[in-house]
N, C-alpha and C. Protein backbone atom coordinates (compact mmCIF):
# COMPACT_ATOMS: atom_id res chain seq x y z
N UNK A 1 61.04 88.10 69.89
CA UNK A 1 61.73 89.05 70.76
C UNK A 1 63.20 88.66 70.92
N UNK A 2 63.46 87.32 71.11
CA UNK A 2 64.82 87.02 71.31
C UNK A 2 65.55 87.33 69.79
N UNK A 3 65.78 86.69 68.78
CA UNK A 3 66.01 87.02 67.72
C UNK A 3 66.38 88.49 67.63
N UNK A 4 65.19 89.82 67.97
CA UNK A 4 65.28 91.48 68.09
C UNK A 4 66.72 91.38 68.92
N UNK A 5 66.63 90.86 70.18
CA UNK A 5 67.28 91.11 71.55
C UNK A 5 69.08 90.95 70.57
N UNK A 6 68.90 89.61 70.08
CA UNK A 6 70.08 89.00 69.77
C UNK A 6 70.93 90.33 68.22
N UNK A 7 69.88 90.88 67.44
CA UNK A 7 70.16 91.63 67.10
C UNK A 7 70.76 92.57 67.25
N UNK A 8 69.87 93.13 68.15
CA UNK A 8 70.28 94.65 68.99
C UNK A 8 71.52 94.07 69.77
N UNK A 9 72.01 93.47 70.22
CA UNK A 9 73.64 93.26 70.86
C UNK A 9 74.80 93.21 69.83
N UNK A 10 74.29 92.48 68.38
CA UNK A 10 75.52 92.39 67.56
C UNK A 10 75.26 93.87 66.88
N UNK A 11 74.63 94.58 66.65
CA UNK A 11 74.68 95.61 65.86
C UNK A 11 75.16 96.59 66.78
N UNK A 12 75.08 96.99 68.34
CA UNK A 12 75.85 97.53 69.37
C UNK A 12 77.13 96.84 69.47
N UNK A 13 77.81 95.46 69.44
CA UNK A 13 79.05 95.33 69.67
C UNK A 13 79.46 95.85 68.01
N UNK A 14 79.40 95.38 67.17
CA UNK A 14 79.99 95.44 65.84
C UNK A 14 80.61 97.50 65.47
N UNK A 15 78.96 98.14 66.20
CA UNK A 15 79.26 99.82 66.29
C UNK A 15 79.92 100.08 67.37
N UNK A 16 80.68 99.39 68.29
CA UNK A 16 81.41 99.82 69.20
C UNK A 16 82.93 98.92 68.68
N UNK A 17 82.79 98.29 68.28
CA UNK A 17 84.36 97.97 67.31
C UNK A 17 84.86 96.65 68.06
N UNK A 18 83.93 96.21 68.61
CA UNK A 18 84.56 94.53 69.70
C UNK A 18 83.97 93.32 68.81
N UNK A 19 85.11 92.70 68.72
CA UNK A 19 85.17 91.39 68.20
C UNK A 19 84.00 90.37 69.04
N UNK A 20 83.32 89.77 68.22
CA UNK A 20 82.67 88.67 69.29
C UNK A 20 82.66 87.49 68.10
N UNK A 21 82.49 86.27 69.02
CA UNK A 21 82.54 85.00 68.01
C UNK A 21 80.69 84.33 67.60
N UNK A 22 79.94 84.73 68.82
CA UNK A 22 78.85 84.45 69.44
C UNK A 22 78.20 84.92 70.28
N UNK A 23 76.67 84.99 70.38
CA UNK A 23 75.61 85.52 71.40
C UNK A 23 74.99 84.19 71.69
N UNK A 24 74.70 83.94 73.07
CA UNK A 24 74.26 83.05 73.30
C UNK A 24 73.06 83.33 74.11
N UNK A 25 71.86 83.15 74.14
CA UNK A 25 70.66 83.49 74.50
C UNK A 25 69.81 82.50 75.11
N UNK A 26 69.63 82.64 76.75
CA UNK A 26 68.82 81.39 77.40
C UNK A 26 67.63 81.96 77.75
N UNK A 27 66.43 81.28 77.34
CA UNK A 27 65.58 82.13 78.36
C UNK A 27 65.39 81.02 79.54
N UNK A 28 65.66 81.66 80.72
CA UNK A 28 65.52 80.97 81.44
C UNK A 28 63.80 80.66 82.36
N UNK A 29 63.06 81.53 82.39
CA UNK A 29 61.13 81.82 82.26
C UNK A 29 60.98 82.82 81.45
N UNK A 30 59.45 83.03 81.71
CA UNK A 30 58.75 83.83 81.18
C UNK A 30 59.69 85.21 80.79
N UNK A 31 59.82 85.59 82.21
CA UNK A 31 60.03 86.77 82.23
C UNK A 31 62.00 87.40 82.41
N UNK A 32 62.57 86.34 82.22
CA UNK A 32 63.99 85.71 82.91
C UNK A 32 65.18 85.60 81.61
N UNK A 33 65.76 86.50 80.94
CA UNK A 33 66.52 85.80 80.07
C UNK A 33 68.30 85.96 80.38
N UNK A 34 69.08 85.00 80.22
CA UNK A 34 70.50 85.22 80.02
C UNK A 34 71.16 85.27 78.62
N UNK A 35 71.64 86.18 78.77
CA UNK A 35 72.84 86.81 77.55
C UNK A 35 74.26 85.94 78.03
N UNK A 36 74.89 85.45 76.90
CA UNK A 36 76.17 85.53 77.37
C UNK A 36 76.69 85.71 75.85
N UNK A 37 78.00 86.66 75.55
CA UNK A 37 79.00 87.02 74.78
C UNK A 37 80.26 86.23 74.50
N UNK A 38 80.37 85.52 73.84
CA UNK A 38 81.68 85.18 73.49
C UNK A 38 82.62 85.61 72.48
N UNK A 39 83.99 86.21 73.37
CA UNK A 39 84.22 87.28 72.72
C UNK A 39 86.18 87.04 72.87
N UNK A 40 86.68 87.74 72.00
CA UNK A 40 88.24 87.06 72.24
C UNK A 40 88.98 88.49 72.82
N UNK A 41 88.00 89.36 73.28
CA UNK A 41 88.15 90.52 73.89
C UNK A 41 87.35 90.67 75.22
N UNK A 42 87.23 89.98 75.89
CA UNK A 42 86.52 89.68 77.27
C UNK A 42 86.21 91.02 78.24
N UNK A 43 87.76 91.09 78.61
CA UNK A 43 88.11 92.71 79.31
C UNK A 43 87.21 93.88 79.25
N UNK A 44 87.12 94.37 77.82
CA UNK A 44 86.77 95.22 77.22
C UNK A 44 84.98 95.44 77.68
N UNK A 45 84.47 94.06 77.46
CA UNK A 45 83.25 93.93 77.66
C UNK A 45 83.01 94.01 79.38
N UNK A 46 83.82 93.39 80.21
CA UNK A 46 83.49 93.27 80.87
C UNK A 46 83.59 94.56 82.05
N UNK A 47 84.89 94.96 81.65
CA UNK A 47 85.36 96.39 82.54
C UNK A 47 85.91 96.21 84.18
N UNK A 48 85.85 97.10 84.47
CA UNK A 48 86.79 96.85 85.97
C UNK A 48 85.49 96.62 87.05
N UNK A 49 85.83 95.30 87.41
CA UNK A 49 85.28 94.38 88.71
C UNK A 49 83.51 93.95 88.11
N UNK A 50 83.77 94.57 86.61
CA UNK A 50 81.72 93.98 85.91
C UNK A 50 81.34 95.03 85.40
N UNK A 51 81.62 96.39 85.60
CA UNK A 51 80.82 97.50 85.83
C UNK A 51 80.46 97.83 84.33
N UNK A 52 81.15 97.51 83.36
CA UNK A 52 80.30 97.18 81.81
C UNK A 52 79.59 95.94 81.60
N UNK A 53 79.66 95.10 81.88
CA UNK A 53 78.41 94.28 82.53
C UNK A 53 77.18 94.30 82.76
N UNK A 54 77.35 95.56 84.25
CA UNK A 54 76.42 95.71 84.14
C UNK A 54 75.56 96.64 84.01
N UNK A 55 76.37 97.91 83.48
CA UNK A 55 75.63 98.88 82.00
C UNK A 55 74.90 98.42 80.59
N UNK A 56 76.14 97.20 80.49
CA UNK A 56 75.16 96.99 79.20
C UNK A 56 74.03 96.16 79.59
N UNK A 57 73.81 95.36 80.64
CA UNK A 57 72.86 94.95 81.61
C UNK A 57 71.53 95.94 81.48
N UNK A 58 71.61 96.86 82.00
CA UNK A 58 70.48 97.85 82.15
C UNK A 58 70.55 98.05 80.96
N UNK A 59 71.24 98.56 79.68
CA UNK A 59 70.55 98.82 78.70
C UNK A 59 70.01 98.53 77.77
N UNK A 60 70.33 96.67 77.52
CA UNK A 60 69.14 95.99 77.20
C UNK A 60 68.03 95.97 78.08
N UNK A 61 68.08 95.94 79.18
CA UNK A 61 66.63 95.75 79.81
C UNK A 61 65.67 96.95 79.64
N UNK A 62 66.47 97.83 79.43
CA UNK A 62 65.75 99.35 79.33
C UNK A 62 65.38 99.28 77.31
N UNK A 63 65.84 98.48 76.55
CA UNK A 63 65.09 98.56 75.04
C UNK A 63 64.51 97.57 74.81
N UNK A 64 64.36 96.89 75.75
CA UNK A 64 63.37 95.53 75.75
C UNK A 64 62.14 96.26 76.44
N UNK A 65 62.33 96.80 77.58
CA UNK A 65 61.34 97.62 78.29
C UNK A 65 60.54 98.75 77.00
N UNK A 66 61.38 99.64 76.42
CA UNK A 66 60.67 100.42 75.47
C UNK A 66 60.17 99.57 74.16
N UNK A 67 60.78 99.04 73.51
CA UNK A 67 60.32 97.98 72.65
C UNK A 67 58.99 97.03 72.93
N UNK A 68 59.20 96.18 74.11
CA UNK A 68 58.03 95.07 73.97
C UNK A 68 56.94 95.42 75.03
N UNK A 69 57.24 96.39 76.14
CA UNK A 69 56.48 97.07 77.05
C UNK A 69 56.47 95.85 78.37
N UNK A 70 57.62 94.75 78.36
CA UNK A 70 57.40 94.08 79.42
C UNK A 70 58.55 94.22 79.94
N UNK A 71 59.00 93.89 81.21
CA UNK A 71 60.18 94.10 82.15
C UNK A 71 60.74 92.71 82.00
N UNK A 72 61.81 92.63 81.93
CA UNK A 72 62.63 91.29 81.95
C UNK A 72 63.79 91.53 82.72
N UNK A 73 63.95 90.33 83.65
CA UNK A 73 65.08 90.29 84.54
C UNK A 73 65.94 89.47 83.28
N UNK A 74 67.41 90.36 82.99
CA UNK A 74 68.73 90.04 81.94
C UNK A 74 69.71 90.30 82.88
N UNK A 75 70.19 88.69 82.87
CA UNK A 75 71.63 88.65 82.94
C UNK A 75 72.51 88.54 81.97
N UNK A 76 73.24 89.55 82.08
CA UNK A 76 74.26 89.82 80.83
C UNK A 76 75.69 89.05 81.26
N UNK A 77 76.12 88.60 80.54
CA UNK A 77 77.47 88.09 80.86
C UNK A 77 78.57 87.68 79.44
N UNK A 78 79.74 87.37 79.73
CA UNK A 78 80.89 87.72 78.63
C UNK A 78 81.63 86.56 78.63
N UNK A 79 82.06 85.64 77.63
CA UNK A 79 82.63 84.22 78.45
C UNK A 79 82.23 83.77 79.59
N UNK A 80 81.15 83.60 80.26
CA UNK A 80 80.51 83.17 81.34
C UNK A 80 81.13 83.71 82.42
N UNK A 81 81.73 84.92 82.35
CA UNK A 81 82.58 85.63 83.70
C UNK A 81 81.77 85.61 84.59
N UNK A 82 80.04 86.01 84.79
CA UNK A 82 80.13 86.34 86.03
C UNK A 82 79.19 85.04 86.52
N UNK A 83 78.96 83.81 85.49
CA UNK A 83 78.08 82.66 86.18
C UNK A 83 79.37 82.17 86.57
N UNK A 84 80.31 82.15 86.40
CA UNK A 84 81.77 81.67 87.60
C UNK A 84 82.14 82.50 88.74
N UNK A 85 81.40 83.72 88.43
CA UNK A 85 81.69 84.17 89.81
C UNK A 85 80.17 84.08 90.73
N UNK A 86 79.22 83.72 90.06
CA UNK A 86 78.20 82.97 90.96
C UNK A 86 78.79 81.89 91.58
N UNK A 87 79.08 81.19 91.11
CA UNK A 87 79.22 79.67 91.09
C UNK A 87 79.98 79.58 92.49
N UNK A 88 81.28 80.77 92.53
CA UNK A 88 82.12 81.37 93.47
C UNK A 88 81.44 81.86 94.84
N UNK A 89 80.56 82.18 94.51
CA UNK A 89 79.19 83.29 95.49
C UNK A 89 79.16 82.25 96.66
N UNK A 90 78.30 81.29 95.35
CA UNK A 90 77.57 79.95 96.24
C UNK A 90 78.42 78.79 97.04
N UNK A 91 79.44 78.86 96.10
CA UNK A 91 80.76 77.50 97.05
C UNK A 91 80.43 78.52 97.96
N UNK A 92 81.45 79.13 98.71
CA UNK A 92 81.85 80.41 99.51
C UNK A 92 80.25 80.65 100.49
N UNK A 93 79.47 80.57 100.19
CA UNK A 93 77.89 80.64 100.70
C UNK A 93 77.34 79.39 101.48
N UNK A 94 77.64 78.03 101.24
CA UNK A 94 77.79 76.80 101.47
C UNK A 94 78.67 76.52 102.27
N UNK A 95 80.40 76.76 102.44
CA UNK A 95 80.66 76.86 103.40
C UNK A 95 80.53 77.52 104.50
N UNK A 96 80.18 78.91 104.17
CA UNK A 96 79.47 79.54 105.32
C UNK A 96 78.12 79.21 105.98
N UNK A 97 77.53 78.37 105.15
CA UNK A 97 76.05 77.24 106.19
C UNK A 97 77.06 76.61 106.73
N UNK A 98 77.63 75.56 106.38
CA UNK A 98 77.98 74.69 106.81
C UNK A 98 78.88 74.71 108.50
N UNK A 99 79.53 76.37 108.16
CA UNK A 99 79.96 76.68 109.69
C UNK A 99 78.99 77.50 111.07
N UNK A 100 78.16 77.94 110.38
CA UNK A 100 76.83 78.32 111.14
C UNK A 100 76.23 77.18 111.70
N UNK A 101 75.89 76.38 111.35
CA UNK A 101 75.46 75.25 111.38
C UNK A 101 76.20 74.53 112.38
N UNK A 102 77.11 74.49 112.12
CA UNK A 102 78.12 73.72 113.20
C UNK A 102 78.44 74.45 114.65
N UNK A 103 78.70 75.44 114.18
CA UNK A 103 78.79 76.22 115.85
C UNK A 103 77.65 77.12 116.11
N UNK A 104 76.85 77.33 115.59
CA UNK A 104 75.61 78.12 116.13
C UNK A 104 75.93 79.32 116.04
N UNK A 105 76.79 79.99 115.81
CA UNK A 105 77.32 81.55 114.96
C UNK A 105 77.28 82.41 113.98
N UNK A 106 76.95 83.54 114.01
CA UNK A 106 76.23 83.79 112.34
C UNK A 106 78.19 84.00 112.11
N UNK A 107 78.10 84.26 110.60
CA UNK A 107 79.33 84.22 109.49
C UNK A 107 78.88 85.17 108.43
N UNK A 108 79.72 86.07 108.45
CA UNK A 108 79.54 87.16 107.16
C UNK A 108 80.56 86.95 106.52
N UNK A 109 79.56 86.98 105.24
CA UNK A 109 80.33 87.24 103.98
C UNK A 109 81.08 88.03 103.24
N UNK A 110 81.70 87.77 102.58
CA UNK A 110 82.91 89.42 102.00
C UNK A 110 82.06 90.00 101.15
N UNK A 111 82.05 91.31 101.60
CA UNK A 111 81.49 92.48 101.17
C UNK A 111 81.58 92.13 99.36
N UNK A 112 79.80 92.61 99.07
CA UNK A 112 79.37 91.93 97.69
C UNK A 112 78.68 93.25 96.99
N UNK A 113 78.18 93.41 95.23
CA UNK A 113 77.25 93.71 94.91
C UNK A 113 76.17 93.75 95.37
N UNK A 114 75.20 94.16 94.99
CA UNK A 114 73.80 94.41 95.14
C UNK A 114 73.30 92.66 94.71
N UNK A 115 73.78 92.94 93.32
CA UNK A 115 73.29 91.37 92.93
C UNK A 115 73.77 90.15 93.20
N UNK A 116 75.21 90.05 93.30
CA UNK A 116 75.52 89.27 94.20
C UNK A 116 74.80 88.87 95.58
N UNK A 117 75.00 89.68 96.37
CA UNK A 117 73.59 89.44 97.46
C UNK A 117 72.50 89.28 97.27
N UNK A 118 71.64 89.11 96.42
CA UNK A 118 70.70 88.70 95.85
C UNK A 118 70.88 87.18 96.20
N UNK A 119 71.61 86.65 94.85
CA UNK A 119 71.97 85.50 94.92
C UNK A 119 71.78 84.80 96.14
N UNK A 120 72.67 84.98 97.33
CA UNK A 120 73.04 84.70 98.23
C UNK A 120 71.71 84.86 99.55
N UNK A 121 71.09 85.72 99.28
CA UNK A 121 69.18 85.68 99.89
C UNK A 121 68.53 84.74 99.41
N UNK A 122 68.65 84.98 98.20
CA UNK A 122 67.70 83.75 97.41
C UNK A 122 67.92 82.55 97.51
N UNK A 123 69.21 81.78 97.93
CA UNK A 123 69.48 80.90 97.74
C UNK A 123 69.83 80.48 98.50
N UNK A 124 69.83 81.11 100.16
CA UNK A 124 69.28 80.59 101.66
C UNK A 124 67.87 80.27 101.85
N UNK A 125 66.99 81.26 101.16
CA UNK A 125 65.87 81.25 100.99
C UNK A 125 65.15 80.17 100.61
N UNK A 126 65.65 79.79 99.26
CA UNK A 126 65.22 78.95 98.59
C UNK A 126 65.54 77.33 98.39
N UNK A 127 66.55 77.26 99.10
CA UNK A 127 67.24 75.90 99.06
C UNK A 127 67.17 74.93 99.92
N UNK A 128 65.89 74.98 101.13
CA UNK A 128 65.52 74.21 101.85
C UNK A 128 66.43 74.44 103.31
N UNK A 129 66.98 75.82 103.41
CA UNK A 129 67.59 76.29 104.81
C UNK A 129 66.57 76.99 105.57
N UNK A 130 66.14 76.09 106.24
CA UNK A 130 64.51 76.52 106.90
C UNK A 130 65.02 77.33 108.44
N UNK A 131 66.36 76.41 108.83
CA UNK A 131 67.04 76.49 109.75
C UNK A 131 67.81 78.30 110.27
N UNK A 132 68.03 78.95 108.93
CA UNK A 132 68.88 79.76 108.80
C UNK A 132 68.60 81.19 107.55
N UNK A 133 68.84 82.32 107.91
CA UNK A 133 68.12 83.59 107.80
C UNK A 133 69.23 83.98 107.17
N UNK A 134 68.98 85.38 106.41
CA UNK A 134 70.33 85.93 106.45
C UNK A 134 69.99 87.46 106.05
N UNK A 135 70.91 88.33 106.20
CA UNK A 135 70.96 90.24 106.71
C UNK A 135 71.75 90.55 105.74
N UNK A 136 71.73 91.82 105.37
CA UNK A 136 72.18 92.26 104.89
C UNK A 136 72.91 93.20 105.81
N UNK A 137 74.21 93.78 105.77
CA UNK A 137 74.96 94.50 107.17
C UNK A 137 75.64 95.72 106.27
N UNK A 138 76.00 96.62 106.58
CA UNK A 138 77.14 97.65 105.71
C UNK A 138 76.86 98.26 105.13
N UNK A 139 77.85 99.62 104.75
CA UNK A 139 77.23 100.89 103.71
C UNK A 139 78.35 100.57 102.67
N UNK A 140 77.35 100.78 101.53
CA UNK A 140 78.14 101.12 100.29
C UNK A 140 78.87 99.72 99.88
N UNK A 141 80.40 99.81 99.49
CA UNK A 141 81.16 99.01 98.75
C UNK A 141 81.04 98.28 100.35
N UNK A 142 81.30 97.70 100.97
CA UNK A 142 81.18 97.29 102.82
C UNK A 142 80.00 96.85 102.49
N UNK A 143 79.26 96.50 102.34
CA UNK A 143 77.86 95.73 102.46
C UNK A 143 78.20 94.27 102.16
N UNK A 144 77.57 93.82 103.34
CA UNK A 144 77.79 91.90 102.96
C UNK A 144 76.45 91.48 103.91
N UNK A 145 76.62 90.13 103.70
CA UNK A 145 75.81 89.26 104.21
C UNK A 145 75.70 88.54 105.27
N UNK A 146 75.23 88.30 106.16
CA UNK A 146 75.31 87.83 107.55
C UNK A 146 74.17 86.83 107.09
N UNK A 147 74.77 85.30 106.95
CA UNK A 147 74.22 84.27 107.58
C UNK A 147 74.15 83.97 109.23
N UNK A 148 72.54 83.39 109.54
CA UNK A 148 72.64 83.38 110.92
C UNK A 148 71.37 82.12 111.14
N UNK A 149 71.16 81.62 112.76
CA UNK A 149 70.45 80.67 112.85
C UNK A 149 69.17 82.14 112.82
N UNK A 150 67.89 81.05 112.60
CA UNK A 150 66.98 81.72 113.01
C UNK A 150 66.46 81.63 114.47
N UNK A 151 65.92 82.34 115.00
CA UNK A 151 65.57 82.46 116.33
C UNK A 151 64.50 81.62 116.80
């Protein structure tokens, strides 16, 4: 399947006319894989604030879906643009425990993606903050995250 996957991206970049040097392919579980592009045309791939990202995001997951009949969570990414802007998520997420924590105040975060907030659930969730919850607050592009103690 990976090999197909890795296919189907160079034969879509090559028919869309973008230079790439490399596909780099992690699976990270079962069901879990990361894409990343290395490409001397970054921009192009990536588009304004991800948003080709994460089109071409859904549309591997949608010919992996028709192809192998299983659902796979794909992170797509281009020179590792957006695992640096994780990376960004989580500093920025960490100091905001760290000031909850200290004064007993919830702290919201700057208004994020969908998946971005993800991140940022999961990884209050998951990281041994037994102490501390967190909301989702806002409509639309305005949606962020409210770290808070738990009650």
């Amino acid at each position: 399947m990976e090999k197909n996957i890795k296919r189907f991206i160079q034969e879509f970049l090559v028919h869309l006319g973008i230079d790439f040097t490399d596909i780099e392919l992690e699976s990270l579980s079962d069901n879990k894989i990361r894409i990343n592009v290395v490409s001397d045309q970054p921009s192009l791939l990536i588009g304004h604030h991800g948003e080709n990202l994460i089109a071409m995001q859904k549309l591997i997951k949608v010919v992996i879906h028709k192809n192998y009949g299983e659902n796979v969570d794909v992170a797509f990414d281009v020179d590792n643009y957006r695992k640096r802007q994780e990376e960004n998520v989580l500093t920025i997420t960490k100091q905001k425990i760290e000031e909850v924590r200290a004064t007993g105040i919830q702290a919201a975060l700057p208004p994020m993606s969908p998946y971005f907030r993800r991140i940022v659930h999961l990884f209050v969730r998951e990281s041994g903050y037994k102490d501390l919850e967190t909301q989702s607050m806002g409509q639309g592009n305005y949606r962020q995250v409210i770290i808070k103690m738990k009650n």
